[in-house]
C-alpha atoms as a PDB file:
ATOM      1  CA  UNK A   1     108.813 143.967  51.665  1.00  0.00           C
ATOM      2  CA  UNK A   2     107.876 140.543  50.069  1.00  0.00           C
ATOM      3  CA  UNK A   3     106.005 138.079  51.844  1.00  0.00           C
ATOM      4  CA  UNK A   4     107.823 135.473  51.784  1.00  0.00           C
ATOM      5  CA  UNK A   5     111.477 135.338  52.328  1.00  0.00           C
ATOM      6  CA  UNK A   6     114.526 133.196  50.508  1.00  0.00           C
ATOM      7  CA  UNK A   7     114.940 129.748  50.876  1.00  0.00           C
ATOM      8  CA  UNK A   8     118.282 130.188  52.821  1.00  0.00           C
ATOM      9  CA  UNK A   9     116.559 132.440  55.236  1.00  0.00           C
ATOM     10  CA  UNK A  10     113.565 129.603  55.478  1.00  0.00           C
ATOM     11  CA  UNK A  11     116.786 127.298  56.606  1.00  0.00           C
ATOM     12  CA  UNK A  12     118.114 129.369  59.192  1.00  0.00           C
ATOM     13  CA  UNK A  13     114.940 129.942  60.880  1.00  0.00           C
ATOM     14  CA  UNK A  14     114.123 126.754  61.335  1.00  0.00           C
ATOM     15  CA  UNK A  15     117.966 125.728  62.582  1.00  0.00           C
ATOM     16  CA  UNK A  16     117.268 129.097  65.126  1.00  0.00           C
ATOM     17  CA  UNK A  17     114.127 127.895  66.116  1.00  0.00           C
ATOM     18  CA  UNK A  18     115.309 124.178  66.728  1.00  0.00           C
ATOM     19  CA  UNK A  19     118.600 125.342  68.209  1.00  0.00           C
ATOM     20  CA  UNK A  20     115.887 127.704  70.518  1.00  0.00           C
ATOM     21  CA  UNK A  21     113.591 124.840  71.515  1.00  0.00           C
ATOM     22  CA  UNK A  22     116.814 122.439  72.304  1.00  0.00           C
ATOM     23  CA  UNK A  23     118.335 125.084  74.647  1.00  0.00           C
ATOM     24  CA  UNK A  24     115.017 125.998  76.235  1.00  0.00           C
ATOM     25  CA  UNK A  25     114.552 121.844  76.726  1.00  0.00           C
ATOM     26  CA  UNK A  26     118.250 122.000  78.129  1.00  0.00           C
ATOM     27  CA  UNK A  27     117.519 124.749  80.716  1.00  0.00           C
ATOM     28  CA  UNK A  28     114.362 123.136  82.095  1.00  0.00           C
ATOM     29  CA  UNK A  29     116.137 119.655  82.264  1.00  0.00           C
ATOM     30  CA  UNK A  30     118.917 121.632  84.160  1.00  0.00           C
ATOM     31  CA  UNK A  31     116.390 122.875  86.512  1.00  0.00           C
ATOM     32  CA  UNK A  32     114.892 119.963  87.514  1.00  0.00           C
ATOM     33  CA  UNK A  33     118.042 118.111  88.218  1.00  0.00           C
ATOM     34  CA  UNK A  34     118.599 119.042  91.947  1.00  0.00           C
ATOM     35  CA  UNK A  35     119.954 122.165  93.262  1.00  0.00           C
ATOM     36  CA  UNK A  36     122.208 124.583  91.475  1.00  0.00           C
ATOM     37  CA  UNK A  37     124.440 127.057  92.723  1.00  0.00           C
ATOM     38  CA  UNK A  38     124.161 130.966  92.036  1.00  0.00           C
ATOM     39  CA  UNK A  39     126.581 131.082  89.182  1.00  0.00           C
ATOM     40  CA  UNK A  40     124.840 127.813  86.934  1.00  0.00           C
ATOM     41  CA  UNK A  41     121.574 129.575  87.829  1.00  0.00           C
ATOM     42  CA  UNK A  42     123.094 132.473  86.034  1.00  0.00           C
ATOM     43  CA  UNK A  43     124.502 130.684  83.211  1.00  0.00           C
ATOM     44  CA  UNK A  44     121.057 128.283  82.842  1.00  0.00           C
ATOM     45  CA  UNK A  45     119.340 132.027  82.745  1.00  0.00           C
ATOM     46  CA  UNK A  46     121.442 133.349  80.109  1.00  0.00           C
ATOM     47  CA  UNK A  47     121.069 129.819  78.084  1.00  0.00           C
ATOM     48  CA  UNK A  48     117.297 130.292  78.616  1.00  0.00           C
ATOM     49  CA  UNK A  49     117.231 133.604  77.505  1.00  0.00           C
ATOM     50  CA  UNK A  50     119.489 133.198  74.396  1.00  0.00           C
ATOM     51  CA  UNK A  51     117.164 130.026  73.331  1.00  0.00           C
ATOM     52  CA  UNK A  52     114.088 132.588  73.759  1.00  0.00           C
ATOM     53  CA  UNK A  53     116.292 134.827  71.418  1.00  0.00           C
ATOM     54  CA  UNK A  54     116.603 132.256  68.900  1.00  0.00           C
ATOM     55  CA  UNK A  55     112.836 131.351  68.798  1.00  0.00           C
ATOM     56  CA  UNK A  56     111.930 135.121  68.425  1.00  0.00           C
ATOM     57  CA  UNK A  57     114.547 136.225  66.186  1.00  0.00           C
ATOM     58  CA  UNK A  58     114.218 132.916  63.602  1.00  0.00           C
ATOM     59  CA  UNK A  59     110.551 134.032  63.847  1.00  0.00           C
ATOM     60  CA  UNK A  60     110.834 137.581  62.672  1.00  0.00           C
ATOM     61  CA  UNK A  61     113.027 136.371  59.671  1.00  0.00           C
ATOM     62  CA  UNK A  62     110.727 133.894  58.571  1.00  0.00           C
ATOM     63  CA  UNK A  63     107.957 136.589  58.707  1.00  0.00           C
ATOM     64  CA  UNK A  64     109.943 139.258  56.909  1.00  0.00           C
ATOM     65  CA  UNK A  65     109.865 141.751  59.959  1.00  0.00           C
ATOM     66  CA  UNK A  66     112.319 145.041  59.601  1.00  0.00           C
ATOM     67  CA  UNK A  67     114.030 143.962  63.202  1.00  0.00           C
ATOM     68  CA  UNK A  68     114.772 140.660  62.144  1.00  0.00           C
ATOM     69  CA  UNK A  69     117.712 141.440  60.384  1.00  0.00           C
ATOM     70  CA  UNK A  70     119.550 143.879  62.460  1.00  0.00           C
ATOM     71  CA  UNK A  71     118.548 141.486  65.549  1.00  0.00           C
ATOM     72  CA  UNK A  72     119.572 138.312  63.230  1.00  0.00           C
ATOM     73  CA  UNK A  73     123.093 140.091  63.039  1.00  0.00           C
ATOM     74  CA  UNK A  74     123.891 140.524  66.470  1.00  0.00           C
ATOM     75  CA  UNK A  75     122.756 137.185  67.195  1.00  0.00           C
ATOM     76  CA  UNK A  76     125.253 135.322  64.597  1.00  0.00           C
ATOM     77  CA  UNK A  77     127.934 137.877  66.192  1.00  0.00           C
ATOM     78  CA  UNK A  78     126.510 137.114  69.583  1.00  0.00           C
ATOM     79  CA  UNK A  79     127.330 133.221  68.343  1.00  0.00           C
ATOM     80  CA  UNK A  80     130.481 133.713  67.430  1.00  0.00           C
ATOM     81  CA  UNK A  81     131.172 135.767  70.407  1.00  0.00           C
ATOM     82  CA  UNK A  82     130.368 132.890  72.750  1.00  0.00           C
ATOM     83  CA  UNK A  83     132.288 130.024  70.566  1.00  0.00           C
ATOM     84  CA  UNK A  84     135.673 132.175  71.637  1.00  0.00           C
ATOM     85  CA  UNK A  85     134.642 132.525  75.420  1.00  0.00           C
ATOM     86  CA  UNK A  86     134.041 128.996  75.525  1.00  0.00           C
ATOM     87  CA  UNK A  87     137.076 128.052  74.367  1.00  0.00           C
ATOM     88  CA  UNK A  88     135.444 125.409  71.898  1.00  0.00           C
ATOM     89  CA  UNK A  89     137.176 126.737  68.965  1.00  0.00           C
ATOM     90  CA  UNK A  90     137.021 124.734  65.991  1.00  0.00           C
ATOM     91  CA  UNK A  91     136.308 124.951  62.144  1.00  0.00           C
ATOM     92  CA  UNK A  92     132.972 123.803  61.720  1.00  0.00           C
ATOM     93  CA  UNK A  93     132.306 125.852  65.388  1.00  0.00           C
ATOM     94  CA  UNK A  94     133.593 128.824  63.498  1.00  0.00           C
ATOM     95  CA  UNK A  95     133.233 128.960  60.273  1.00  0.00           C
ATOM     96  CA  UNK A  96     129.148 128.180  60.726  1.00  0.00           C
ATOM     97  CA  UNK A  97     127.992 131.341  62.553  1.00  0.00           C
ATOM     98  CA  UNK A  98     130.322 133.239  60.397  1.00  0.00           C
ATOM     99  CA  UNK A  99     129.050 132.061  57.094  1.00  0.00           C
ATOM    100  CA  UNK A 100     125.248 132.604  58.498  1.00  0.00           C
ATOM    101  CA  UNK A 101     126.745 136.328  59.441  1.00  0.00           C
ATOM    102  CA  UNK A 102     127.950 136.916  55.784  1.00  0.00           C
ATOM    103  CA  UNK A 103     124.694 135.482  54.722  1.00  0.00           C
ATOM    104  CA  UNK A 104     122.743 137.497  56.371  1.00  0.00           C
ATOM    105  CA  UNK A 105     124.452 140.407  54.886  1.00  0.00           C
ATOM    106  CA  UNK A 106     123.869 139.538  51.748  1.00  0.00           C
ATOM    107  CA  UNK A 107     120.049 139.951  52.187  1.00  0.00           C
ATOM    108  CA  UNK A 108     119.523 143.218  54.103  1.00  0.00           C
ATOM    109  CA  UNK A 109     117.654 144.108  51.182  1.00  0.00           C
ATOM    110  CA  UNK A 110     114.867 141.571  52.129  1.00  0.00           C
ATOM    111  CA  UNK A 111     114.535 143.531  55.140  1.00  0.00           C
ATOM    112  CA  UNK A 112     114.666 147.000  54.318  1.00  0.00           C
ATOM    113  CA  UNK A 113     111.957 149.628  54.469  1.00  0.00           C
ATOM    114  CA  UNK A 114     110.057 149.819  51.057  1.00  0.00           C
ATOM    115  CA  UNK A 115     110.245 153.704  49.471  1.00  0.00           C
ATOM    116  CA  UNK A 116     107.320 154.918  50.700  1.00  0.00           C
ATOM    117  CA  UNK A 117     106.473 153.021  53.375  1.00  0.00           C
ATOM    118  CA  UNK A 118     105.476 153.569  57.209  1.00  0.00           C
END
């Protein structure tokens, strides 16, 4: 695997890991507003959780690890996923995550085990 991976993949880990550290700021700020009811705790866990993703997952890419990618993928599907359920369906909103997705394709190769490798 090389050590160092494309430019475009540089990019995206550093809009996951900012996108990560804004949702993780997000959560706490939610959290130390005041009392919150069962279901925002739930959603402000899930937000948490999916920052955390972000961080770990724009990580892995930038350091070339073999889960990155597959883990990369269902994030940007993940993305997408959640842009329908919220109902905040637009172009950019769209057409972001699912350029990132097609991407990501593209560079599987980065990713994939060397012949002859552990």
């Amino acid at each position: 695997m090389p050590d160092s991976p494309p430019v475009g993949i540089k990019l995206l880990s550093v809009l996951w890991a900012a996108i990560g550290a804004g949702g993780l700021l997000q959560g706490v700020f939610f959290l130390s507003v005041g009392p919150a009811s069962r279901t925002e705790l739930l959603l402000i866990a899930g937000g948490l959780g999916l920052s955390i993703g972000y961080i770990v997952i724009a990580y892995g890419l930038w350091k070339v690890k073999r889960w990155a990618w597959p883990a990369g993928m269902a994030l940007a599907v993940l993305t997408v996923g959640t842009i329908f359920i919220q109902d905040q369906i637009g172009l950019v909103g769209v057409l972001v995550p699912l350029l990132i997705l097609a991407y990501l394709a593209t560079k599987r190769d980065v990713y994939a085990r060397q012949p002859g490798a552990a």
